[in-house]
PDB file of N, CA and C in Angstrom:
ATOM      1  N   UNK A   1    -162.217 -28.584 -14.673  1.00  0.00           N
ATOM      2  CA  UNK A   1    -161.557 -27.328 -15.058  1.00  0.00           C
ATOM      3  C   UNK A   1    -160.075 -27.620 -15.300  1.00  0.00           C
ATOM      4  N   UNK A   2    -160.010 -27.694 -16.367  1.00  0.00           N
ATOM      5  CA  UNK A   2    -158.261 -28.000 -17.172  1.00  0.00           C
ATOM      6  C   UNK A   2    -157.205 -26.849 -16.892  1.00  0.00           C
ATOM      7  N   UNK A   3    -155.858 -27.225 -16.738  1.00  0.00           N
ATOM      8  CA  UNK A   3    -154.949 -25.808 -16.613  1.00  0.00           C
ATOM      9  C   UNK A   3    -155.116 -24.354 -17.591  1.00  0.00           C
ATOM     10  N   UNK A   4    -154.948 -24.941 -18.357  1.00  0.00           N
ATOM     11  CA  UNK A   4    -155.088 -23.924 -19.590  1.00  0.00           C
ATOM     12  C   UNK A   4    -156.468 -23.955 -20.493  1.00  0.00           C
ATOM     13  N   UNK A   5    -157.145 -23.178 -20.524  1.00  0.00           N
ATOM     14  CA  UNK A   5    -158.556 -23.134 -20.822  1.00  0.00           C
ATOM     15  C   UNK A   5    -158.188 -22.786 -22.181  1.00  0.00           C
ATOM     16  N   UNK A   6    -157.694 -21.256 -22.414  1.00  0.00           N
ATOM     17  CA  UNK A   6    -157.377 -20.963 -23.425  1.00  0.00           C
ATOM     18  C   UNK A   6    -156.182 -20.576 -23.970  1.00  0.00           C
ATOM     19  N   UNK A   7    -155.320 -20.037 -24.927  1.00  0.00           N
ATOM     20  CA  UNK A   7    -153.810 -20.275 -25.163  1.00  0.00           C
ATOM     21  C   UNK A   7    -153.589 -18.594 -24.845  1.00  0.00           C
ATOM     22  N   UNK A   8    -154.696 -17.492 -24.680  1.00  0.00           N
ATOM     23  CA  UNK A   8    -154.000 -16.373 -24.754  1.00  0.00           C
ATOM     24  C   UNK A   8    -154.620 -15.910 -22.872  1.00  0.00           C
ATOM     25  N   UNK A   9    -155.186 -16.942 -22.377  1.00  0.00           N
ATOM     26  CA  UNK A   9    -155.927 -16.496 -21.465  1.00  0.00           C
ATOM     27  C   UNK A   9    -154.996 -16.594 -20.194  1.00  0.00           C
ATOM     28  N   UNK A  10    -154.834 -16.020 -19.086  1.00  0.00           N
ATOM     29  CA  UNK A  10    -153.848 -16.471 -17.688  1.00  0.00           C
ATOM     30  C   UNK A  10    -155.079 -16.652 -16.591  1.00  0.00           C
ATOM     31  N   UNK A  11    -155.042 -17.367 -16.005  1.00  0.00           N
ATOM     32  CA  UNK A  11    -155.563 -18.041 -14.651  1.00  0.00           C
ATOM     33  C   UNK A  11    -156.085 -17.011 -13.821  1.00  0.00           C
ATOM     34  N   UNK A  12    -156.841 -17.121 -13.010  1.00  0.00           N
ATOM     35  CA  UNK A  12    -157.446 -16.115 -12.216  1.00  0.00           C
ATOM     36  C   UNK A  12    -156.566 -15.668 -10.827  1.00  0.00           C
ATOM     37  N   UNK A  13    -155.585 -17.212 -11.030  1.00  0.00           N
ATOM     38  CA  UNK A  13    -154.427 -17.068  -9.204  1.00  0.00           C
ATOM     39  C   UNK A  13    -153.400 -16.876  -9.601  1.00  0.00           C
ATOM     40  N   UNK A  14    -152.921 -16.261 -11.245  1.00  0.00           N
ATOM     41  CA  UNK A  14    -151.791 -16.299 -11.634  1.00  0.00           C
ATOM     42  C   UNK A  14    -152.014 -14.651 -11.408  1.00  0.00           C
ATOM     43  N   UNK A  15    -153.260 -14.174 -11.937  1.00  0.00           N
ATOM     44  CA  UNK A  15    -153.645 -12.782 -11.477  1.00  0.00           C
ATOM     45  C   UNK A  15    -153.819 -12.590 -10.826  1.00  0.00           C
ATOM     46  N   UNK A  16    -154.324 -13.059  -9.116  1.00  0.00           N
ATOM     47  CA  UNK A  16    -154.260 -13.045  -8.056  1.00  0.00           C
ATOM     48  C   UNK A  16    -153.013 -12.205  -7.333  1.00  0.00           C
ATOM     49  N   UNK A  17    -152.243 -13.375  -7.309  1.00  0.00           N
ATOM     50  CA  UNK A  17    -150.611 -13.260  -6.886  1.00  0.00           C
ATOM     51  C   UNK A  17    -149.817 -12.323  -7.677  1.00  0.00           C
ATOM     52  N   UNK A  18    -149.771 -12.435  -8.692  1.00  0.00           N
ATOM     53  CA  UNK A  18    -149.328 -10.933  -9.355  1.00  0.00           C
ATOM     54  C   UNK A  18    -149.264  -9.717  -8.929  1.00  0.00           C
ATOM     55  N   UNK A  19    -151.024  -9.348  -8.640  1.00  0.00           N
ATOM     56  CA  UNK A  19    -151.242  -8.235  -8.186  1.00  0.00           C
ATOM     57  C   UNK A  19    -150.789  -8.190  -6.486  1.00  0.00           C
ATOM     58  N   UNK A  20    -151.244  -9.572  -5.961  1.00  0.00           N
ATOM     59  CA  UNK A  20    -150.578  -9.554  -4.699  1.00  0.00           C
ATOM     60  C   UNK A  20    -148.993  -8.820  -4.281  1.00  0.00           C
ATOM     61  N   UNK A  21    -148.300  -9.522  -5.305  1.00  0.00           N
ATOM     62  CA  UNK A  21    -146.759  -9.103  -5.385  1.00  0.00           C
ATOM     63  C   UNK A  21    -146.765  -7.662  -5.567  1.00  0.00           C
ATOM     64  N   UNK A  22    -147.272  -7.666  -6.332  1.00  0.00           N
ATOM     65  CA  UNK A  22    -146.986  -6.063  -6.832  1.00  0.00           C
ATOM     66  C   UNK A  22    -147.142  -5.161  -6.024  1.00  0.00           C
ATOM     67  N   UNK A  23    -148.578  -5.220  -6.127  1.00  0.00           N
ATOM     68  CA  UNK A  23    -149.489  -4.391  -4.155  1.00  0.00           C
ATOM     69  C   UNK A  23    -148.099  -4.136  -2.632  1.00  0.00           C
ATOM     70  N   UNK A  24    -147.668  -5.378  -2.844  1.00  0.00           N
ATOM     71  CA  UNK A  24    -146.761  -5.524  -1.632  1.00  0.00           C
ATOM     72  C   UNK A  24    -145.807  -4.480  -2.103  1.00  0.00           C
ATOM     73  N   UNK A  25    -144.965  -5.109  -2.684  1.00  0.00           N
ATOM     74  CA  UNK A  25    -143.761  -4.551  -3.277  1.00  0.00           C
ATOM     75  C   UNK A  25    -143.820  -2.638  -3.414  1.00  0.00           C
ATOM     76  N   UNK A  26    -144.744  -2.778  -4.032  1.00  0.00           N
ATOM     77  CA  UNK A  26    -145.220  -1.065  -4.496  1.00  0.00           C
ATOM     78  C   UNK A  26    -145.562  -0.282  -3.099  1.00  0.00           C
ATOM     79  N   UNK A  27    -145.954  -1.258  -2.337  1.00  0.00           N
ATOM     80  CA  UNK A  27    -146.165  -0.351  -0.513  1.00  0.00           C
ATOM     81  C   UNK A  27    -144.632  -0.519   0.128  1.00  0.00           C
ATOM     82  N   UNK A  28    -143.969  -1.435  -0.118  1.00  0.00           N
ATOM     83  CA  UNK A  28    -142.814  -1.040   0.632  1.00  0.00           C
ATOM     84  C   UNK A  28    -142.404  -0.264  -0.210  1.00  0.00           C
ATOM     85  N   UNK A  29    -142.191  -0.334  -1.808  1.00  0.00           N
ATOM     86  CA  UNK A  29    -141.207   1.025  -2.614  1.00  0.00           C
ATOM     87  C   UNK A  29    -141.790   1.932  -1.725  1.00  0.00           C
ATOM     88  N   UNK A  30    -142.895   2.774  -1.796  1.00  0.00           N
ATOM     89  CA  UNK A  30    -143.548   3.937  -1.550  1.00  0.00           C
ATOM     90  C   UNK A  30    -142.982   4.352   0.112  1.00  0.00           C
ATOM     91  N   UNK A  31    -142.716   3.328   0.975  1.00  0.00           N
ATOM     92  CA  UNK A  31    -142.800   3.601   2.144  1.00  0.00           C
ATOM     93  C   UNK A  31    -141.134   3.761   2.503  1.00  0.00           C
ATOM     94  N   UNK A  32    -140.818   3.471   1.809  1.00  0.00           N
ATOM     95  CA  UNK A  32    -139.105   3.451   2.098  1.00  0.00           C
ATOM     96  C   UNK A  32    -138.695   4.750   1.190  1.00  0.00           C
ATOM     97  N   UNK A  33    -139.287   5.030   0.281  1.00  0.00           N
ATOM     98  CA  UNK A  33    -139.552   6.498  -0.177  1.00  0.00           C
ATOM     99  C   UNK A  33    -139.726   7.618   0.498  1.00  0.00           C
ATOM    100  N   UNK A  34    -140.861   7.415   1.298  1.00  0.00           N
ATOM    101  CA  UNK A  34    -141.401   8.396   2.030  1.00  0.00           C
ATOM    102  C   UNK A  34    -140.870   8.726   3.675  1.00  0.00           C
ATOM    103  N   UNK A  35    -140.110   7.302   3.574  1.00  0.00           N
ATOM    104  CA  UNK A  35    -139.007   7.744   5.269  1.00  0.00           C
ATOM    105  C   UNK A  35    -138.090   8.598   4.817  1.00  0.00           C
ATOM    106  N   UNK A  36    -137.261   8.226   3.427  1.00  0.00           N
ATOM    107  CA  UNK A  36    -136.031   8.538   3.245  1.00  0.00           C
ATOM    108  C   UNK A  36    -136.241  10.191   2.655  1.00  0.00           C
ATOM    109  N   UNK A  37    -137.443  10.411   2.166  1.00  0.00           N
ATOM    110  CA  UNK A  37    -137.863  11.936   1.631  1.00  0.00           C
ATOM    111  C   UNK A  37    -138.362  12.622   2.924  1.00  0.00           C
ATOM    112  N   UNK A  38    -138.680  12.239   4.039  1.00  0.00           N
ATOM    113  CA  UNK A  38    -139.411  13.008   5.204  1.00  0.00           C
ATOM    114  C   UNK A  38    -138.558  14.541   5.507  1.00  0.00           C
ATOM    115  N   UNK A  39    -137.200  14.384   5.563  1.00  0.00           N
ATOM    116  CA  UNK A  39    -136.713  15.210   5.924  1.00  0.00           C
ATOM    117  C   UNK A  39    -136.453  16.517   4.963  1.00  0.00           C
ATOM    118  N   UNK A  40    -136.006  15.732   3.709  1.00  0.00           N
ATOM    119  CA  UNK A  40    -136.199  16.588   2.581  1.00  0.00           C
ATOM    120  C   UNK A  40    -137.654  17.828   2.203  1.00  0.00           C
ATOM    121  N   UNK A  41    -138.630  16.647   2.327  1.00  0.00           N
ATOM    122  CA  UNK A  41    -139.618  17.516   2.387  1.00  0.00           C
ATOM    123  C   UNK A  41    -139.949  18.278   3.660  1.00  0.00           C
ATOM    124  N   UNK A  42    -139.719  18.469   4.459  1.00  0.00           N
ATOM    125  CA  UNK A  42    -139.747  19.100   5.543  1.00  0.00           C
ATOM    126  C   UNK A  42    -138.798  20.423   5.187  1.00  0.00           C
ATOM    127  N   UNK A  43    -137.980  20.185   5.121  1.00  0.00           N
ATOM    128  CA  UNK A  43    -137.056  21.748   4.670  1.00  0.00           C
ATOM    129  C   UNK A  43    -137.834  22.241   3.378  1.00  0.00           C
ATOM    130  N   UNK A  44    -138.053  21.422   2.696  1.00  0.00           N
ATOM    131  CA  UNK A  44    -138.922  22.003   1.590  1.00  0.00           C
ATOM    132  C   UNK A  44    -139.966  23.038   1.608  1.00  0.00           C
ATOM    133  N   UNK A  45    -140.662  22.532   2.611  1.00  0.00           N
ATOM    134  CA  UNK A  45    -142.467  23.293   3.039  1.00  0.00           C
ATOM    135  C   UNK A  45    -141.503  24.370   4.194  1.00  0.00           C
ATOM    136  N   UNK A  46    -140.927  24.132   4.749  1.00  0.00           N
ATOM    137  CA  UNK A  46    -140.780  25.130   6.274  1.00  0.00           C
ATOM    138  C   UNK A  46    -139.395  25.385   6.252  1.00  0.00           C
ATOM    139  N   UNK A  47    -139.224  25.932   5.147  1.00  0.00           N
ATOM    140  CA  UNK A  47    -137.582  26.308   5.044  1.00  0.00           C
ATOM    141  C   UNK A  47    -137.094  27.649   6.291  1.00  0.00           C
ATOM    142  N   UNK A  48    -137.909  27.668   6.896  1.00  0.00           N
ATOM    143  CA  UNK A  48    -137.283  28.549   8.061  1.00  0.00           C
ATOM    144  C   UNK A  48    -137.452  28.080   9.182  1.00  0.00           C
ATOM    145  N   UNK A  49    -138.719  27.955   9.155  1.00  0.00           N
ATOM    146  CA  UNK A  49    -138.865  26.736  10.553  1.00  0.00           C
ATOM    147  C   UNK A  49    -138.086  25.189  10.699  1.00  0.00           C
ATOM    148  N   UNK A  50    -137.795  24.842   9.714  1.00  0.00           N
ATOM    149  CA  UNK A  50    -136.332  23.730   9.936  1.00  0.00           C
ATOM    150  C   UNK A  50    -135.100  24.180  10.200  1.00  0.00           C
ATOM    151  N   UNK A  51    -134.937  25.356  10.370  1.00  0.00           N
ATOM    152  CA  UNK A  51    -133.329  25.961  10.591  1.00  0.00           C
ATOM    153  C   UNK A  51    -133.250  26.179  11.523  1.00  0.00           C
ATOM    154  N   UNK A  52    -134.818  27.199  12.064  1.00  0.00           N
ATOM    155  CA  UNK A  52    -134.795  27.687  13.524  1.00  0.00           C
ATOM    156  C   UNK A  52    -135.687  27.607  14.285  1.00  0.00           C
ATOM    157  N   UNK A  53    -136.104  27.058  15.492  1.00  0.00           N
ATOM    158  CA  UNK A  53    -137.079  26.673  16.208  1.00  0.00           C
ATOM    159  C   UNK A  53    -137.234  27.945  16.879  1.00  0.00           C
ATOM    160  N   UNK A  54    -138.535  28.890  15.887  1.00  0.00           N
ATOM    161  CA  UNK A  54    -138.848  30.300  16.564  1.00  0.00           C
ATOM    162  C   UNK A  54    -140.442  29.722  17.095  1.00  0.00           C
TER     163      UNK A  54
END
């Protein structure tokens, strides 16, 4: 099995790791998103109940 099989084709571990990276990357974006929005959305949904603990 030669490196390059075909000239338009990419490797099965070049697609592997790609998606690996990405997968990763895209869970920390999302999660560092969703700390830094927690509070925001919280006043959002319970705009009275975040002001005043009735």
């Amino acid at each position: 099995m030669t490196e390059n099989q075909a000239p338009n084709r990419v490797s099965g571990k070049a697609v592997v790791i790609g998606l690996s990276v990405f997968g990763v990357a895209f869970f920390i974006f999302m999660l560092v998103l969703a700390l830094r929005l927690t509070p925001a959305a919280e006043r959002f949904h319970n705009p009275t109940r975040a002001t005043s603990n009735k």
